[in-house]
Protein backbone atom coordinates (compact mmCIF):
# COMPACT_ATOMS: atom_id res chain seq x y z
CA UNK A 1 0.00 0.00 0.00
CA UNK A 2 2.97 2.36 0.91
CA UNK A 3 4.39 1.84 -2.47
CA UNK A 4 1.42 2.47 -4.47
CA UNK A 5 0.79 5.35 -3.05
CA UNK A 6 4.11 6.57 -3.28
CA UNK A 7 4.21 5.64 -7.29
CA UNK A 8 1.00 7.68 -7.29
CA UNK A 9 2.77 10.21 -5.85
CA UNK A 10 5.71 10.42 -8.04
CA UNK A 11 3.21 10.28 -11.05
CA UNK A 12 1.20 13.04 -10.11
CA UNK A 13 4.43 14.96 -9.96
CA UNK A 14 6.20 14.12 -12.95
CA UNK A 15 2.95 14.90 -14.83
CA UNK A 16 2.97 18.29 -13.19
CA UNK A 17 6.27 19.13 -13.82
CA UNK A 18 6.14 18.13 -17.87
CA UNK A 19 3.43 20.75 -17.99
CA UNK A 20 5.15 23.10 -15.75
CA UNK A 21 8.66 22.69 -17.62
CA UNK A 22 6.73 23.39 -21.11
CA UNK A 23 4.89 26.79 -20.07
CA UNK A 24 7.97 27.91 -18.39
CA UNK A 25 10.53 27.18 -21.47
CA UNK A 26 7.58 28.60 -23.52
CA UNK A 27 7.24 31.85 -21.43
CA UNK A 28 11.29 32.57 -22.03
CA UNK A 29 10.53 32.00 -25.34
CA UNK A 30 8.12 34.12 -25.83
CA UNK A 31 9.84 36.98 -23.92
CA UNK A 32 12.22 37.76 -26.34
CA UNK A 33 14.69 37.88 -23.50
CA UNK A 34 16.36 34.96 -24.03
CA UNK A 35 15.35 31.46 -22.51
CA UNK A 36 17.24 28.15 -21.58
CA UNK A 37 20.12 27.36 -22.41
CA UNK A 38 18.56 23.90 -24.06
CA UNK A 39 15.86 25.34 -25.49
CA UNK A 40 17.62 28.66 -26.57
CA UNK A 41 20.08 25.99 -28.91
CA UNK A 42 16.93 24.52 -30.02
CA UNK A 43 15.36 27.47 -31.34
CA UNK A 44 18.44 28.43 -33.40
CA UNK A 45 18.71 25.19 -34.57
CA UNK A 46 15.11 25.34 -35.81
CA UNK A 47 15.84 28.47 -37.48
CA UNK A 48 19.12 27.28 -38.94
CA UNK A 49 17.67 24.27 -40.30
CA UNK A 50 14.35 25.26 -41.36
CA UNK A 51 12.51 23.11 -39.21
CA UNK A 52 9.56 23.62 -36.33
CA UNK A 53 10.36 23.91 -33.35
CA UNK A 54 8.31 20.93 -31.81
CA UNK A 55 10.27 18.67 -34.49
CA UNK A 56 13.64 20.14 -33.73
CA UNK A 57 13.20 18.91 -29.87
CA UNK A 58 12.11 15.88 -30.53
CA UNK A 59 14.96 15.06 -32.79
CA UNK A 60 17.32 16.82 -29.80
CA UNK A 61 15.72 14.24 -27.59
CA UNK A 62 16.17 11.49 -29.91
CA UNK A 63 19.80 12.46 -30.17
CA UNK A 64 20.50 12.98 -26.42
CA UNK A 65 18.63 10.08 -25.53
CA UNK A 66 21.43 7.71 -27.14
CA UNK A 67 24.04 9.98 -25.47
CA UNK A 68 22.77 8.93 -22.62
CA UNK A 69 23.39 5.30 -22.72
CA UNK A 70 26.67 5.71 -23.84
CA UNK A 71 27.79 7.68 -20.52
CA UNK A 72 25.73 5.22 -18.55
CA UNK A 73 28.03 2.88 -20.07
CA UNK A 74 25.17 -0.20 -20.90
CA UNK A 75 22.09 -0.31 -22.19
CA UNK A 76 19.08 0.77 -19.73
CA UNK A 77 15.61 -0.52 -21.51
CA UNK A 78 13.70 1.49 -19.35
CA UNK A 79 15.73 5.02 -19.17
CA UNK A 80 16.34 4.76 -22.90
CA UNK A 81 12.17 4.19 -23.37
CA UNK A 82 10.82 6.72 -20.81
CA UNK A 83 13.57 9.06 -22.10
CA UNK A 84 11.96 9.14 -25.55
CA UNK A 85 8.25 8.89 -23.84
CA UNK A 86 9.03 12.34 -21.97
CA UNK A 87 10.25 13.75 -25.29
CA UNK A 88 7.19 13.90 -27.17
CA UNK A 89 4.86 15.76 -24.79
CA UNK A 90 7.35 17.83 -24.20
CA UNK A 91 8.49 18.80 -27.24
CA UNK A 92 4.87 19.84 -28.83
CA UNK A 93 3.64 21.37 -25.51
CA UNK A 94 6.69 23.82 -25.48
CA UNK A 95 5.67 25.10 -29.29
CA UNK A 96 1.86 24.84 -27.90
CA UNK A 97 2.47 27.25 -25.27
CA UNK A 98 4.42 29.31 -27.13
CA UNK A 99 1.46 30.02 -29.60
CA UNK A 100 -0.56 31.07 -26.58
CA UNK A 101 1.77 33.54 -25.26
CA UNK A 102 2.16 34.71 -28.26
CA UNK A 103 -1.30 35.22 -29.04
CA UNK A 104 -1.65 37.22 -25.77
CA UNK A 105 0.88 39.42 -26.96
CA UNK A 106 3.88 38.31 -24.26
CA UNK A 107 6.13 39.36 -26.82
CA UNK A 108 4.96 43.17 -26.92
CA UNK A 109 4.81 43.74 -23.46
CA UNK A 110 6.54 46.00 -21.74
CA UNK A 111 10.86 45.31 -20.93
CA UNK A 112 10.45 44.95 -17.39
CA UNK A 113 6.80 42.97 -17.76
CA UNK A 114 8.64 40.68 -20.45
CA UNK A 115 11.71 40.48 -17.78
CA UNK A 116 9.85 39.51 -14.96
CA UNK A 117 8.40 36.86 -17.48
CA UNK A 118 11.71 35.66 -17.92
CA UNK A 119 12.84 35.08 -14.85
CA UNK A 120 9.74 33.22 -13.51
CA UNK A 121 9.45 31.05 -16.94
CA UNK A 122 12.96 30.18 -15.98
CA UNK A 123 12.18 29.06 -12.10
CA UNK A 124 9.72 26.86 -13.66
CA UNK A 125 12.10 25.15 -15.74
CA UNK A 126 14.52 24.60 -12.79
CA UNK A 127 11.64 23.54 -10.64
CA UNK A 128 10.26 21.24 -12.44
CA UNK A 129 13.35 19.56 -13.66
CA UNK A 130 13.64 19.34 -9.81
CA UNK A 131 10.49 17.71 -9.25
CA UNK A 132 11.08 15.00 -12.22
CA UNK A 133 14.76 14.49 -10.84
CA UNK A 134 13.24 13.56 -7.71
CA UNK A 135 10.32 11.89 -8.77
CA UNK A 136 12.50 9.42 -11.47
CA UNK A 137 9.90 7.48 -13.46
CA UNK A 138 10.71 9.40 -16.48
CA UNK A 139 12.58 12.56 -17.68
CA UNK A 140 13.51 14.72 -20.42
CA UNK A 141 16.90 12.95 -22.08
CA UNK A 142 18.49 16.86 -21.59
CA UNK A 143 17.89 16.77 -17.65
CA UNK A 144 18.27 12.91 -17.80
CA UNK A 145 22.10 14.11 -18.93
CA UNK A 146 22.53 16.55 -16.04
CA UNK A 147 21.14 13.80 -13.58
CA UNK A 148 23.40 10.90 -15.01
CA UNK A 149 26.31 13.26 -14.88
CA UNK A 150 25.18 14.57 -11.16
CA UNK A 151 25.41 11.23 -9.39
CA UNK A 152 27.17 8.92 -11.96
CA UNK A 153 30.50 11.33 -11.83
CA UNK A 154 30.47 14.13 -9.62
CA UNK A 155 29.24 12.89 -6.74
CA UNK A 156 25.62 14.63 -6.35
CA UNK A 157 26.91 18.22 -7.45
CA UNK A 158 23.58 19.71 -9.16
CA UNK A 159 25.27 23.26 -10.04
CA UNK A 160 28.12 21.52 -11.91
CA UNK A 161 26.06 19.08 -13.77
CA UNK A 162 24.13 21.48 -14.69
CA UNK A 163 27.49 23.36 -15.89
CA UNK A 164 28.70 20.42 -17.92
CA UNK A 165 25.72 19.30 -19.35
CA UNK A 166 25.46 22.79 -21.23
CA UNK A 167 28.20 22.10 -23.41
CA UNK A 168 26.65 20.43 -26.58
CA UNK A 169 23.54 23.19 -26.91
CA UNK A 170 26.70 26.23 -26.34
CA UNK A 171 28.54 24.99 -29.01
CA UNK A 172 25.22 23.61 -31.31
CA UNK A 173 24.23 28.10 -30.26
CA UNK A 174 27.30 29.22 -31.76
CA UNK A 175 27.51 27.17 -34.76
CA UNK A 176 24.11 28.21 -35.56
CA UNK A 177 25.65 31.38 -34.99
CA UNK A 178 28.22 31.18 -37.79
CA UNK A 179 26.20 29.80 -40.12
CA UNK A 180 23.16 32.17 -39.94
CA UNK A 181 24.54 35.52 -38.30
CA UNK A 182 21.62 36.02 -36.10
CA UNK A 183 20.49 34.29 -32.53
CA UNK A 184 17.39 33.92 -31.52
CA UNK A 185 15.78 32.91 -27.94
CA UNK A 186 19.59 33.89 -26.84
CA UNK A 187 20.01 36.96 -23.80
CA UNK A 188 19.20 37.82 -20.62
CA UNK A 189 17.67 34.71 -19.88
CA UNK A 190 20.06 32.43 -21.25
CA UNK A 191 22.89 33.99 -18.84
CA UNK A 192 20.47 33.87 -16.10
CA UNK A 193 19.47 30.09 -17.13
CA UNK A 194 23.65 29.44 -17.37
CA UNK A 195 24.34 30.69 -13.25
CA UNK A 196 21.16 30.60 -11.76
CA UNK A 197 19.44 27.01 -12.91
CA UNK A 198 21.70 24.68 -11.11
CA UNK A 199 21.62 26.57 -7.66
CA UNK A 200 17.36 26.99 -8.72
CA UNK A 201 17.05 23.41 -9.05
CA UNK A 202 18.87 22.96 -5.58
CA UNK A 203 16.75 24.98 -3.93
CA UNK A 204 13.54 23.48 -5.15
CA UNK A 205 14.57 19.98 -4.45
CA UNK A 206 14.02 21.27 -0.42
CA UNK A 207 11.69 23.98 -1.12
CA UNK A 208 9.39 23.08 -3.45
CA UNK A 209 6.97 20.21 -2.86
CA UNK A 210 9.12 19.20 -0.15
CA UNK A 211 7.36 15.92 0.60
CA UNK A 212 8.91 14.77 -2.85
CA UNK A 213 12.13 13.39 -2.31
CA UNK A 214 14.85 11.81 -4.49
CA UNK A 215 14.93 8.29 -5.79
CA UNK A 216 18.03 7.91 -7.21
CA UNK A 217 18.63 4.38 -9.39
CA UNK A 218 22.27 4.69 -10.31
């Protein structure tokens, strides 16, 4: 009975958090202030290869999801499935919500309104990565990298995985950089998103939804 209810639990979460992780990458989107640093490479990416959005993350997650097996160092059945399950929600949600704060006009708002915007579509991100880190049924391959990294390597260190797991979308940013001469989704936010998300994620793993707590499988 304990463990049912505590699967229930950790669904109820992780379904929370998708939708929570979507709006929020979509509000930094639609801010024009820059977003994640994830999300920010996938938007250039979309516009450097012509593609939409929701497609270009869902080949990202593809990608990353076979990245992933190769640092785990064997094949995991069930993280390399639930990687590619998270992906597809995900990836259409985030280009759903962006529609909608785009058709409320997010974009034209004010600097400061569109800055506050920012910075609260990026808690969300951290915080919900938080809450699907914790609850570990299933995760976004990108986060799934940073979590891998966090207690496969370096020991439980969320502000450094975080750190390290940014390297492929920085470089994938500024070759879409040098091949198209403009950045998009790229700013504010994405510096913010580059210092801030680790220590954010940190402090919603004790802060918010507190009753949640880790359930590490490595």
């Amino acid at each position: 009975m304990a463990k049912m209810k505590d699967f229930k639990q950790r669904l109820y979460y992780l379904g929370l958090s998708i939708i929570i992780n979507s709006a929020g990458n979509a509000l930094a989107i639609s801010s024009n202030l820059g977003s994640a640093v994830w999300t920010g490479s996938a938007v250039n990416l979309s516009k450097w290869i012509n593609i939409p959005l929701g497609t270009t993350l869902f080949l990202y997650g593809i990608i990353v999801t076979i990245s992933n097996q190769l640092l785990l160092g064997s094949f995991d059945r069930r993280r390399f499935f639930s990687n590619l399950l998270f992906t597809v929600p995900f990836s259409y949600l985030v280009a759903f919500f962006t529609w909608i704060f785009n058709t409320i006009s997010v974009p034209e708002q004010d600097f400061y309104i569109r800055l506050i915007l920012d910075i609260i579509g990026l808690y969300c991100v951290a915080m919900a990565v938080s809450m699907y880190s914790r609850s570990n049924l299933i995760m976004h391959p990108n986060d799934d990298l940073a979590y891998i990294i966090r207690f496969k390597y370096i020991h439980g260190s969320a502000v450094i995985s975080q750190w390290l797991s940014y390297i492929p979308p920085i470089l994938i940013i500024g070759a879409s950089y040098v091949f198209t001469g403009k950045l998009y989704a790229i700013g504010f936010g994405t510096v913010f998103a580059l210092l801030f998300q680790g220590a954010m994620m940190k402090w919603s793993d004790t802060h918010a939804f507190p009753k949640l707590k880790h359930h590490v499988d490595l």
